[in-house]
PDB file of N, CA and C in Angstrom:
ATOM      1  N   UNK A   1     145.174  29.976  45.305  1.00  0.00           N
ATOM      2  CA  UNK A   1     146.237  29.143  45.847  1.00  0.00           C
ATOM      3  C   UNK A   1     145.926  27.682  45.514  1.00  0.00           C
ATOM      4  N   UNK A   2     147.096  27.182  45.208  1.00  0.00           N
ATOM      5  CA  UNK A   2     146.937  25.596  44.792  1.00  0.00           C
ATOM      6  C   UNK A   2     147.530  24.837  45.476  1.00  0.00           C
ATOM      7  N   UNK A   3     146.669  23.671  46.215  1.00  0.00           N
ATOM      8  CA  UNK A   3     147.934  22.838  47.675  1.00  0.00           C
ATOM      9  C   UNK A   3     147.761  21.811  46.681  1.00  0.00           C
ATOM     10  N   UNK A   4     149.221  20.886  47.136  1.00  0.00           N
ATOM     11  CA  UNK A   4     149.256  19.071  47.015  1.00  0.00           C
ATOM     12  C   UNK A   4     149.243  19.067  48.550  1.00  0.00           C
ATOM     13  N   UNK A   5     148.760  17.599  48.506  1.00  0.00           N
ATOM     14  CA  UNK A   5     149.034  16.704  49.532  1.00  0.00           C
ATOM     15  C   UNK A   5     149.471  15.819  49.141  1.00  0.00           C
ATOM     16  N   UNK A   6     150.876  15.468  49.805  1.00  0.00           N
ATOM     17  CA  UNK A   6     151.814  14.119  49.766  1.00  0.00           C
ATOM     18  C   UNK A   6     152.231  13.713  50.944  1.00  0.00           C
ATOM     19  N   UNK A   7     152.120  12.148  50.732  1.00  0.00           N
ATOM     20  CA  UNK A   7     152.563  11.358  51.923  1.00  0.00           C
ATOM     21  C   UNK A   7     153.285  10.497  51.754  1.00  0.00           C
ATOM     22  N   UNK A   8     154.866  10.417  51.719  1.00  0.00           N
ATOM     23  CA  UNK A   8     156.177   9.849  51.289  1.00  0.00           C
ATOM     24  C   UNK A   8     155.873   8.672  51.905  1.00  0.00           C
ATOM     25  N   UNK A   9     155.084   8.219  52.972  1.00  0.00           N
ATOM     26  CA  UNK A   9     155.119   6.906  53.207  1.00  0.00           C
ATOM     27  C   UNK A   9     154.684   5.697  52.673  1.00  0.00           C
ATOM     28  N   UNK A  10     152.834   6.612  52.403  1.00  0.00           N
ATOM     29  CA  UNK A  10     151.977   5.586  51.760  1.00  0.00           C
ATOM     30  C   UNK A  10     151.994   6.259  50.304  1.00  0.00           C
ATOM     31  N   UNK A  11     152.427   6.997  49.631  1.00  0.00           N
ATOM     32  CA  UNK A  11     152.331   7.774  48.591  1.00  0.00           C
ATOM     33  C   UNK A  11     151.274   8.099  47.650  1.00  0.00           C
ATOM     34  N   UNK A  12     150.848   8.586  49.021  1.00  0.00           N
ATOM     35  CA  UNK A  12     148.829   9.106  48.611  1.00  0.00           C
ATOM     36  C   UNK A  12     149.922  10.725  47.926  1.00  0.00           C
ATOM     37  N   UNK A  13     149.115  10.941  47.002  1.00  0.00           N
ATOM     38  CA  UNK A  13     149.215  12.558  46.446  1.00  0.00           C
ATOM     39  C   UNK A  13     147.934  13.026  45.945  1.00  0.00           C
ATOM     40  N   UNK A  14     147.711  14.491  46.181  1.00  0.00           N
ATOM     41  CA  UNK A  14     146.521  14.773  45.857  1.00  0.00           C
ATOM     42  C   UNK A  14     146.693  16.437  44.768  1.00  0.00           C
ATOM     43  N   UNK A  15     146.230  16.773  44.445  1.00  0.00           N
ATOM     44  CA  UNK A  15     146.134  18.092  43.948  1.00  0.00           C
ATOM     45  C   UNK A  15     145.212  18.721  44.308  1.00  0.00           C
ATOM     46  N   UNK A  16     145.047  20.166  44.051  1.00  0.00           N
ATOM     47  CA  UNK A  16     144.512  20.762  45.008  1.00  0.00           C
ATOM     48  C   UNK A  16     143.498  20.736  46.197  1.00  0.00           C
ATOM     49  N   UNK A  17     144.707  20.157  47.239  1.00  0.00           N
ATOM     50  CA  UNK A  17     144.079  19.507  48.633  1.00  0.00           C
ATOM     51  C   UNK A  17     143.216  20.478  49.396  1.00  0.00           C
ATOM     52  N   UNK A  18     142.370  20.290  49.497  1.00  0.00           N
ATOM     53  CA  UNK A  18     141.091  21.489  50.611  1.00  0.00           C
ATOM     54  C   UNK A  18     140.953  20.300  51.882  1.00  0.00           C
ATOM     55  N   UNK A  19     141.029  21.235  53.238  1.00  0.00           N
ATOM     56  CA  UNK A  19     140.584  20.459  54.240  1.00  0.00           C
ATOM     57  C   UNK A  19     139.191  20.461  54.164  1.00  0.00           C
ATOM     58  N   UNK A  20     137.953  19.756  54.645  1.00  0.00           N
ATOM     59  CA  UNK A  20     136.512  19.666  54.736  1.00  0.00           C
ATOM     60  C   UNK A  20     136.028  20.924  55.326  1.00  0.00           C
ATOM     61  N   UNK A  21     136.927  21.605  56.546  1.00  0.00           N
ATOM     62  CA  UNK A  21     136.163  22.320  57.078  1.00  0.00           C
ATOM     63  C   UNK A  21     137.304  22.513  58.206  1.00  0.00           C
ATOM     64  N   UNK A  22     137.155  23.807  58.803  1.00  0.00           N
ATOM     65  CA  UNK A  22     137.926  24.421  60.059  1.00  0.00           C
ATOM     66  C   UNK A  22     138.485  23.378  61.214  1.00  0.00           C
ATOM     67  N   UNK A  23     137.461  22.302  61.280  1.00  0.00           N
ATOM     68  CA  UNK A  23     137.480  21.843  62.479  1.00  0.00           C
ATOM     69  C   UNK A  23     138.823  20.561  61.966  1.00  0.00           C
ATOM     70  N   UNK A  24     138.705  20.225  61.149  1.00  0.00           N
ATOM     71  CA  UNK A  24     139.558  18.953  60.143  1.00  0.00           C
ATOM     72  C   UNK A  24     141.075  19.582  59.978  1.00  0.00           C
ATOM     73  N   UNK A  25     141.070  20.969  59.612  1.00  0.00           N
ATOM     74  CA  UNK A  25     142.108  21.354  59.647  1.00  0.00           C
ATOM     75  C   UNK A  25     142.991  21.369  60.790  1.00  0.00           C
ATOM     76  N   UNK A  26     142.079  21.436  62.439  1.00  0.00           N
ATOM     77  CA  UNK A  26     142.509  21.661  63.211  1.00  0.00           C
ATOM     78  C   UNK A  26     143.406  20.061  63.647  1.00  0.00           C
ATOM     79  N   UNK A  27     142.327  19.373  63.739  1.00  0.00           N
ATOM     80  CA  UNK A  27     142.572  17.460  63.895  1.00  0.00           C
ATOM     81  C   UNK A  27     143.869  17.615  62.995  1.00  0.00           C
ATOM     82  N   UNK A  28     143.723  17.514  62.134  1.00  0.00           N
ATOM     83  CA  UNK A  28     144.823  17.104  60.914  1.00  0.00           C
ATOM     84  C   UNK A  28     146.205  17.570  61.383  1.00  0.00           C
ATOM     85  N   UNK A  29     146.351  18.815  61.562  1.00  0.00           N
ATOM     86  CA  UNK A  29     147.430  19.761  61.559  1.00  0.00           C
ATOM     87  C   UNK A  29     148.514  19.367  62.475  1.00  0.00           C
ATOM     88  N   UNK A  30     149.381  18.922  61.963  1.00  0.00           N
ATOM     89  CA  UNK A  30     150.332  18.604  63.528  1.00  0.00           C
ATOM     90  C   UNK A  30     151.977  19.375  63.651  1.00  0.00           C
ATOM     91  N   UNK A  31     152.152  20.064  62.490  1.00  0.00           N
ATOM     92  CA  UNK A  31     153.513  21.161  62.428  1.00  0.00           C
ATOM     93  C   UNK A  31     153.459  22.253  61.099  1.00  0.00           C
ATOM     94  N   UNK A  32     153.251  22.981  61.653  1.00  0.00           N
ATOM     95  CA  UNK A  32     153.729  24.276  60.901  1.00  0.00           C
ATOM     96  C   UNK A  32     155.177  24.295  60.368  1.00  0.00           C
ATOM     97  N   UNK A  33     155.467  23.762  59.226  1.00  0.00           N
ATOM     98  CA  UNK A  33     157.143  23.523  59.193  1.00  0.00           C
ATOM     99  C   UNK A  33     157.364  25.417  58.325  1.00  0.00           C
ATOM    100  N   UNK A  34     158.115  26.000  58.900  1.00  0.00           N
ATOM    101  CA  UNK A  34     158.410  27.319  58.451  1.00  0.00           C
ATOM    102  C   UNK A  34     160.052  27.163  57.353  1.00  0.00           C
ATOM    103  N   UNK A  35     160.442  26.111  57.218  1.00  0.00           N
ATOM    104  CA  UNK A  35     161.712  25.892  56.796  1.00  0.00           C
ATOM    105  C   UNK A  35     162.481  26.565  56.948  1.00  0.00           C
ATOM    106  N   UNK A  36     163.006  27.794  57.587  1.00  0.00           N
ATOM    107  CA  UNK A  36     163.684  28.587  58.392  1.00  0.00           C
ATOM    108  C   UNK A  36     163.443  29.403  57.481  1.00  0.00           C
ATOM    109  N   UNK A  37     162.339  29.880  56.867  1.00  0.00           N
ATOM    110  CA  UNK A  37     162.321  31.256  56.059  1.00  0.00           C
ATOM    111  C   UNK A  37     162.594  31.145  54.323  1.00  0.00           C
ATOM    112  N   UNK A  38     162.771  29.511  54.366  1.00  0.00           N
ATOM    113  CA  UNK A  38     163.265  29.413  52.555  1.00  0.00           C
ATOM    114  C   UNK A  38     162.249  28.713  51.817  1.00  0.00           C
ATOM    115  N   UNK A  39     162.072  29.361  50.683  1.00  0.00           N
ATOM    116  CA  UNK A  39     160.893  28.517  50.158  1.00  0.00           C
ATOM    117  C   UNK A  39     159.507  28.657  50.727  1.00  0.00           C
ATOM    118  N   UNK A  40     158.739  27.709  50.605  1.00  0.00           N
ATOM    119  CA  UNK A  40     157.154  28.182  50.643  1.00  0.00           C
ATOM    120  C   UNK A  40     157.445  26.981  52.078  1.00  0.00           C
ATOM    121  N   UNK A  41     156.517  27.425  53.072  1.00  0.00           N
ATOM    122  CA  UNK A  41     156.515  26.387  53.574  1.00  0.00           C
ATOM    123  C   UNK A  41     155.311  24.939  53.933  1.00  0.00           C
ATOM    124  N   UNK A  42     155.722  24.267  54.695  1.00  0.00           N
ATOM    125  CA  UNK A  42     154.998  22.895  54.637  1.00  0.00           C
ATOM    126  C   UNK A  42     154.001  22.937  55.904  1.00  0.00           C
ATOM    127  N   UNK A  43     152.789  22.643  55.759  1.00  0.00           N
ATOM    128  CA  UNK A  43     151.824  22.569  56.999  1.00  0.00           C
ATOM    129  C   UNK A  43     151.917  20.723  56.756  1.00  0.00           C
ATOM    130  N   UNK A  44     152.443  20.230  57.731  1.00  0.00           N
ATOM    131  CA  UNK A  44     152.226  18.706  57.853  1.00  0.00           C
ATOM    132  C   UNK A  44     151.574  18.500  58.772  1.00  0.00           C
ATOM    133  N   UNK A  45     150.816  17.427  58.346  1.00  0.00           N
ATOM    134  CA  UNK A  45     149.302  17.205  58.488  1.00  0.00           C
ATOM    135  C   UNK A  45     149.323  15.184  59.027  1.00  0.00           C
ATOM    136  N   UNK A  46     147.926  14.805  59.597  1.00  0.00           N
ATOM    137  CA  UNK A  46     147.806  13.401  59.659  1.00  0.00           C
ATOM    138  C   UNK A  46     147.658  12.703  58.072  1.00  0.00           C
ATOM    139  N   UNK A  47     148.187  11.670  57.587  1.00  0.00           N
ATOM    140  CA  UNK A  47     147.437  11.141  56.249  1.00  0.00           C
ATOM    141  C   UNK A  47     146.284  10.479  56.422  1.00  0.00           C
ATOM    142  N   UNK A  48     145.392  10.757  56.002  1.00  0.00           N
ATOM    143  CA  UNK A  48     144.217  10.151  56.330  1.00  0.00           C
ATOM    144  C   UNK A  48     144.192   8.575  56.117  1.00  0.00           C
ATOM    145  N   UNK A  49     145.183   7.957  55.375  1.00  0.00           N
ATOM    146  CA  UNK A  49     145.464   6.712  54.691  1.00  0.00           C
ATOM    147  C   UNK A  49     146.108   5.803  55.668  1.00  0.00           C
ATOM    148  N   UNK A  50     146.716   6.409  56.003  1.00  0.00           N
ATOM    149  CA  UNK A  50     148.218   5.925  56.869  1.00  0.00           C
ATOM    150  C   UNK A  50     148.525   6.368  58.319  1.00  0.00           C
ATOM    151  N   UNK A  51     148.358   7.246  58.546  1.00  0.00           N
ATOM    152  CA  UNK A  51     148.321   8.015  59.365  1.00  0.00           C
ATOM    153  C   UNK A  51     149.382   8.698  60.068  1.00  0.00           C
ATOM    154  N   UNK A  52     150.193   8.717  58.964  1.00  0.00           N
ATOM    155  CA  UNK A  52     152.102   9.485  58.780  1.00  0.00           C
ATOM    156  C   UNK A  52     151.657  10.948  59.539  1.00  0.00           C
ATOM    157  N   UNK A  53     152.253  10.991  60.491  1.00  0.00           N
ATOM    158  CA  UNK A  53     152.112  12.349  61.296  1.00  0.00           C
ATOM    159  C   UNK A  53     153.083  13.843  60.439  1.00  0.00           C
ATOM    160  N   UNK A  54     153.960  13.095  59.373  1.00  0.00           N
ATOM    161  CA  UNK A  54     154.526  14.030  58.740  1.00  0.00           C
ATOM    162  C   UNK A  54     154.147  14.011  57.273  1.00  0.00           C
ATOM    163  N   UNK A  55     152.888  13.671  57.053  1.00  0.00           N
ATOM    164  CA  UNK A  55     152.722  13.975  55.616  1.00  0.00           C
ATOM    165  C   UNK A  55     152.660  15.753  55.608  1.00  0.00           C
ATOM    166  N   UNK A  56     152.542  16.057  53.915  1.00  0.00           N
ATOM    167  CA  UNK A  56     152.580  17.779  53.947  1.00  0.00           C
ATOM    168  C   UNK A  56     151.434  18.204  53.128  1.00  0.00           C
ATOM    169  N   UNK A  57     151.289  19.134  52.920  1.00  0.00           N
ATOM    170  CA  UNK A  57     150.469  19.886  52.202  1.00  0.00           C
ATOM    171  C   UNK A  57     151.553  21.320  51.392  1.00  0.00           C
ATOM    172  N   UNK A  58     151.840  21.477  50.477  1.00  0.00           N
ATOM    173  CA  UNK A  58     152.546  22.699  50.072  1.00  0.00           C
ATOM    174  C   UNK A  58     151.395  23.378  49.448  1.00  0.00           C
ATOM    175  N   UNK A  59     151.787  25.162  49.187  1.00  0.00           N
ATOM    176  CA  UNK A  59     151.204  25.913  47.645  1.00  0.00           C
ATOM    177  C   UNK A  59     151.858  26.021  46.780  1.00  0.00           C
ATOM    178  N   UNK A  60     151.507  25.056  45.774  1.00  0.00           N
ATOM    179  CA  UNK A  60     152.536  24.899  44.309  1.00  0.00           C
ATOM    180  C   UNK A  60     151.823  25.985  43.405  1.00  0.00           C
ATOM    181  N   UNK A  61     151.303  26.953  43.857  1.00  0.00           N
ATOM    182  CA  UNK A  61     150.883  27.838  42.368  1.00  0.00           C
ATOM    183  C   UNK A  61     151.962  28.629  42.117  1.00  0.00           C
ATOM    184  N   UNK A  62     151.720  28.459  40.479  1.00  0.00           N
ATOM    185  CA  UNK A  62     152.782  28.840  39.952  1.00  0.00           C
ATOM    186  C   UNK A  62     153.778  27.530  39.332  1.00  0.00           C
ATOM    187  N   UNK A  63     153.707  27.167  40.301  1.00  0.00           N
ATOM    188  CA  UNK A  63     154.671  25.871  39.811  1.00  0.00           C
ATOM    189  C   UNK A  63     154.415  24.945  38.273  1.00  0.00           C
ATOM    190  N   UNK A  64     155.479  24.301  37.666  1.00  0.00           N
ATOM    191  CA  UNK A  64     155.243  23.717  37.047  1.00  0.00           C
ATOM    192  C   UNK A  64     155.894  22.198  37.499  1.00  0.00           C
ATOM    193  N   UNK A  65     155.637  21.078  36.372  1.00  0.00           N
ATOM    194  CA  UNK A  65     155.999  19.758  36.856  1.00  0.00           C
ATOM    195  C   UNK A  65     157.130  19.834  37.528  1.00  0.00           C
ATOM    196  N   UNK A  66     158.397  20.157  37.520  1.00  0.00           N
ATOM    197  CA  UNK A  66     159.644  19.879  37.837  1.00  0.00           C
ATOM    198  C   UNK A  66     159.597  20.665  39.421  1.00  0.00           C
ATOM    199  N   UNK A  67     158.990  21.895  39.699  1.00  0.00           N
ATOM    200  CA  UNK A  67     158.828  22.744  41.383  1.00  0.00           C
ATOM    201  C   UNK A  67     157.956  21.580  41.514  1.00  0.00           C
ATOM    202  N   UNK A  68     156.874  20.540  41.362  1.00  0.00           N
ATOM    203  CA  UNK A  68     156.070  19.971  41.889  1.00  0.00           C
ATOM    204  C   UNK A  68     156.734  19.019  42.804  1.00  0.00           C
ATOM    205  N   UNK A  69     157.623  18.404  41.391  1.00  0.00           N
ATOM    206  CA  UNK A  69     158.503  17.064  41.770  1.00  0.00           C
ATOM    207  C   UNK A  69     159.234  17.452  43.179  1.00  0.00           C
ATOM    208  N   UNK A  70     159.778  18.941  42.535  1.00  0.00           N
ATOM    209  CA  UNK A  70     160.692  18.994  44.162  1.00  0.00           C
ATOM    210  C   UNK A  70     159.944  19.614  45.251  1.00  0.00           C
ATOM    211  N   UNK A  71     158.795  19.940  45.585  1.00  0.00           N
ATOM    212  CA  UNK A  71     157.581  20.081  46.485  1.00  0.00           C
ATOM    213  C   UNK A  71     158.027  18.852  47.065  1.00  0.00           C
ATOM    214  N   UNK A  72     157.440  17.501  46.619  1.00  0.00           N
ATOM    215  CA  UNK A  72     156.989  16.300  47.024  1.00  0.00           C
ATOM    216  C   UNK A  72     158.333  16.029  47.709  1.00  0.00           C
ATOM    217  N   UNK A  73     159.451  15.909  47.186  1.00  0.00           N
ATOM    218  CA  UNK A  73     160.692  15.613  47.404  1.00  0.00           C
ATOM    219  C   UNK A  73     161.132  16.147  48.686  1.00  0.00           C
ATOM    220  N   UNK A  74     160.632  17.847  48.909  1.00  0.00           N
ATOM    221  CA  UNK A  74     161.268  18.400  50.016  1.00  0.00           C
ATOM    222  C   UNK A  74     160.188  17.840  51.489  1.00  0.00           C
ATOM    223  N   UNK A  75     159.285  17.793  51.285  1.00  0.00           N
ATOM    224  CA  UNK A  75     157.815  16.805  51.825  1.00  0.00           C
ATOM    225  C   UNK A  75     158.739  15.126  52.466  1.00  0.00           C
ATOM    226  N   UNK A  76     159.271  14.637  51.499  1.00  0.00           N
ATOM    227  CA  UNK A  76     159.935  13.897  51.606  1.00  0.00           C
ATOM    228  C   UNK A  76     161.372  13.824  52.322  1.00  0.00           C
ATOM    229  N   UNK A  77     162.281  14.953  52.280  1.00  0.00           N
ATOM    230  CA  UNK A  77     163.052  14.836  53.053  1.00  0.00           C
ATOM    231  C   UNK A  77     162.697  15.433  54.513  1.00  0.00           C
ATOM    232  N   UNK A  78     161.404  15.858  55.389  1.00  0.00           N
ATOM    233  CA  UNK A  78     161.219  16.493  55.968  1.00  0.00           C
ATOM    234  C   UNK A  78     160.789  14.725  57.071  1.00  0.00           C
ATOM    235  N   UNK A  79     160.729  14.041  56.630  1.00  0.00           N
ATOM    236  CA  UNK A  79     160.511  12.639  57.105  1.00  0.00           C
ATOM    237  C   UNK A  79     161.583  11.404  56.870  1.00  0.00           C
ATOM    238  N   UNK A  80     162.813  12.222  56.697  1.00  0.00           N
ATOM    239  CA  UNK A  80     164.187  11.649  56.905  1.00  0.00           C
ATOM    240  C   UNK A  80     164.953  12.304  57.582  1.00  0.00           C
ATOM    241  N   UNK A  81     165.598  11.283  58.075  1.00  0.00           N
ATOM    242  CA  UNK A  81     167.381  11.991  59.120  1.00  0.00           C
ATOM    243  C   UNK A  81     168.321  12.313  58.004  1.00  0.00           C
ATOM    244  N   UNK A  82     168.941  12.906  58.761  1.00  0.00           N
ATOM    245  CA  UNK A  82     170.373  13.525  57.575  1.00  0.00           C
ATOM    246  C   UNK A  82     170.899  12.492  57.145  1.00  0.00           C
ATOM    247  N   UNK A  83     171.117  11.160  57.930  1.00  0.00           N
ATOM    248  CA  UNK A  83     171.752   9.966  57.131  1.00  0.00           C
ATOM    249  C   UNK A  83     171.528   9.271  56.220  1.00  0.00           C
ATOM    250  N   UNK A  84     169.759   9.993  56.558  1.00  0.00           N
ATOM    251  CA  UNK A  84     169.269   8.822  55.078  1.00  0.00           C
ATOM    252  C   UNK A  84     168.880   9.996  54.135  1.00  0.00           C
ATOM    253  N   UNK A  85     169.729  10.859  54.137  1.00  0.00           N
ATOM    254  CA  UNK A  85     169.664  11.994  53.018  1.00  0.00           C
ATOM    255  C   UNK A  85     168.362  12.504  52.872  1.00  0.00           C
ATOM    256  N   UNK A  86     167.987  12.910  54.536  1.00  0.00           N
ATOM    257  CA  UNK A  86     167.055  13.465  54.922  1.00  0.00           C
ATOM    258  C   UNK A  86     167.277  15.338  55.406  1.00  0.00           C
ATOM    259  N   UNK A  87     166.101  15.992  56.255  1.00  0.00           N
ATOM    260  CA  UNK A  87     166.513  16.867  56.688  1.00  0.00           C
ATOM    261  C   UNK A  87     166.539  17.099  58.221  1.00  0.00           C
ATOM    262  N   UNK A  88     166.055  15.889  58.981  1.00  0.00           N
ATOM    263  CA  UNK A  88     165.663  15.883  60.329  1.00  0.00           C
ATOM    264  C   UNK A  88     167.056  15.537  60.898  1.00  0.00           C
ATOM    265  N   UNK A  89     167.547  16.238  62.044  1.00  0.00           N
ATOM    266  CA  UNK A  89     168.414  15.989  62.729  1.00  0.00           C
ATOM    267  C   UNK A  89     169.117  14.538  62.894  1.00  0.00           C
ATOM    268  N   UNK A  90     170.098  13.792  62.816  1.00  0.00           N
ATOM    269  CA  UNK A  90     170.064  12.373  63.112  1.00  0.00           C
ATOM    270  C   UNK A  90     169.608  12.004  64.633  1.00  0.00           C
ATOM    271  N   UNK A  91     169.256  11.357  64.663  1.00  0.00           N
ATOM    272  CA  UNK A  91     168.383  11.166  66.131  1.00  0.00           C
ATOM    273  C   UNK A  91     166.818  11.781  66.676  1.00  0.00           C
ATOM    274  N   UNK A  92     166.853  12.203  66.182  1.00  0.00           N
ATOM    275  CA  UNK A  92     165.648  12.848  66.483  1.00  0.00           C
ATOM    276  C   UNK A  92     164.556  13.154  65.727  1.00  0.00           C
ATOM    277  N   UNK A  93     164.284  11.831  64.699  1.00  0.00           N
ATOM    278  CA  UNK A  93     163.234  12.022  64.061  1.00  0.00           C
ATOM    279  C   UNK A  93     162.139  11.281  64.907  1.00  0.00           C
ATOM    280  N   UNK A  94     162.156  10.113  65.187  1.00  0.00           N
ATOM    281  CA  UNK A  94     161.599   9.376  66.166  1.00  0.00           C
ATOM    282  C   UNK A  94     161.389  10.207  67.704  1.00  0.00           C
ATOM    283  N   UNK A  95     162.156  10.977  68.257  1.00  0.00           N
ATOM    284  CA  UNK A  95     161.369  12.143  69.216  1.00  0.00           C
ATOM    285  C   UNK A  95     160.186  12.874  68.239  1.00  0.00           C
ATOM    286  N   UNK A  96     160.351  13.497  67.108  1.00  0.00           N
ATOM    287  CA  UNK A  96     159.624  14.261  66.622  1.00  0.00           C
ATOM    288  C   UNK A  96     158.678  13.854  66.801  1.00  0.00           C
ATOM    289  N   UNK A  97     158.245  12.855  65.483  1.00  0.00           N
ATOM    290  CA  UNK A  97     157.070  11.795  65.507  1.00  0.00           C
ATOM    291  C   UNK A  97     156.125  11.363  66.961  1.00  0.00           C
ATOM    292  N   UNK A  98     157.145  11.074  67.904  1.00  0.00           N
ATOM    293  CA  UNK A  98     156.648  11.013  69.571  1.00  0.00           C
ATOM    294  C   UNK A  98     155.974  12.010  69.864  1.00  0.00           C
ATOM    295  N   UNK A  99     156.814  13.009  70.109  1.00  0.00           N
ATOM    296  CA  UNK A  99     156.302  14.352  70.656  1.00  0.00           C
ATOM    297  C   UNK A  99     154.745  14.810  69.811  1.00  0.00           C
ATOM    298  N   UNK A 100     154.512  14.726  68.640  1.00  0.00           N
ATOM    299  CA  UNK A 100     153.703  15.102  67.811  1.00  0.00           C
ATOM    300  C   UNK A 100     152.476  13.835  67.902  1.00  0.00           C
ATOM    301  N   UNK A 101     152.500  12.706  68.297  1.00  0.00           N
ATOM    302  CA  UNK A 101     151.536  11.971  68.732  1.00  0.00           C
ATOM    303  C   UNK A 101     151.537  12.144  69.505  1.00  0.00           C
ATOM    304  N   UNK A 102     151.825  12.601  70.855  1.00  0.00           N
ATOM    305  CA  UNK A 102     151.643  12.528  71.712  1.00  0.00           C
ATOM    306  C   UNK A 102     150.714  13.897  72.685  1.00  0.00           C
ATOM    307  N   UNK A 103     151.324  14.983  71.593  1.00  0.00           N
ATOM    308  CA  UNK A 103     150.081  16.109  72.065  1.00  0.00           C
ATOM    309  C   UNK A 103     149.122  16.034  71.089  1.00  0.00           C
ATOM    310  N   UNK A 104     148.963  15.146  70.116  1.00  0.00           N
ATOM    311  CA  UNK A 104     147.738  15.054  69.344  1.00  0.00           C
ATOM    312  C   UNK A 104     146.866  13.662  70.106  1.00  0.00           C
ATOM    313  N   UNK A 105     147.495  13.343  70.994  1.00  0.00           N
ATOM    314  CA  UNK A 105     146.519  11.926  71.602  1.00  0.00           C
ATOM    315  C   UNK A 105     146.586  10.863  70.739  1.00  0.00           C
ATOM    316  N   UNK A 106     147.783  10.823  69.629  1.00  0.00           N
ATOM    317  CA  UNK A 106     147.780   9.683  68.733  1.00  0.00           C
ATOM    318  C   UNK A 106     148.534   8.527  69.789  1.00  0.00           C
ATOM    319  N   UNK A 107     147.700   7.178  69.267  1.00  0.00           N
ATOM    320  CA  UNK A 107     149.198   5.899  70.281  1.00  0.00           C
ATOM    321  C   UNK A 107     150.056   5.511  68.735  1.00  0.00           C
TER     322      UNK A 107
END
């Protein structure tokens, strides 16, 4: 299996991303995004850079440049509202983000 890590904010990207160890994965991890069953889905994670509570991690194996591009892209709309030609509800990306610092003890 082959992960990226991308972070649409600070636009850290990595190729095949490994967490350090069990315990990092656990810290890191802040949504299991299942995309309702389509596609591969996104474990979004803390950025270690930035500290974007919705950066992602995908498995691009298999993929070539163009599934990569749209990996990053769907990574990317997963940290927009529908208005800004995102996929997060309008209103409620800013709950998300809350809610998700907030049982991770992030301020």
């Amino acid at each position: 299996m082959q992960n990226i890590f991308y972070c649409p904010k600070c636009g850290k990207y990595e190729e095949n991303f490994k967490f350090e160890n069990p315990r990092q994965e656990r810290e890191l991890t802040t949504w299991v995004n299942l995309r309702d069953g389509y596609g591969r889905h996104i474990m979004h994670i803390i950025c270690p850079s930035c500290n974007n509570v919705l950066a992602g991690i995908m498995d691009v194996t298999g993929f070539d440049e163009d599934d990569i591009w749209y990996a990053k892209t769907t990574i990317d709309k997963y940290n927009k509202e529908s208005k800004d030609k995102g996929y997060i509800t309008d209103g409620k990306l800013e709950w998300l983000i809350n809610d998700i610092k907030s049982k991770k003890g992030i301020e």
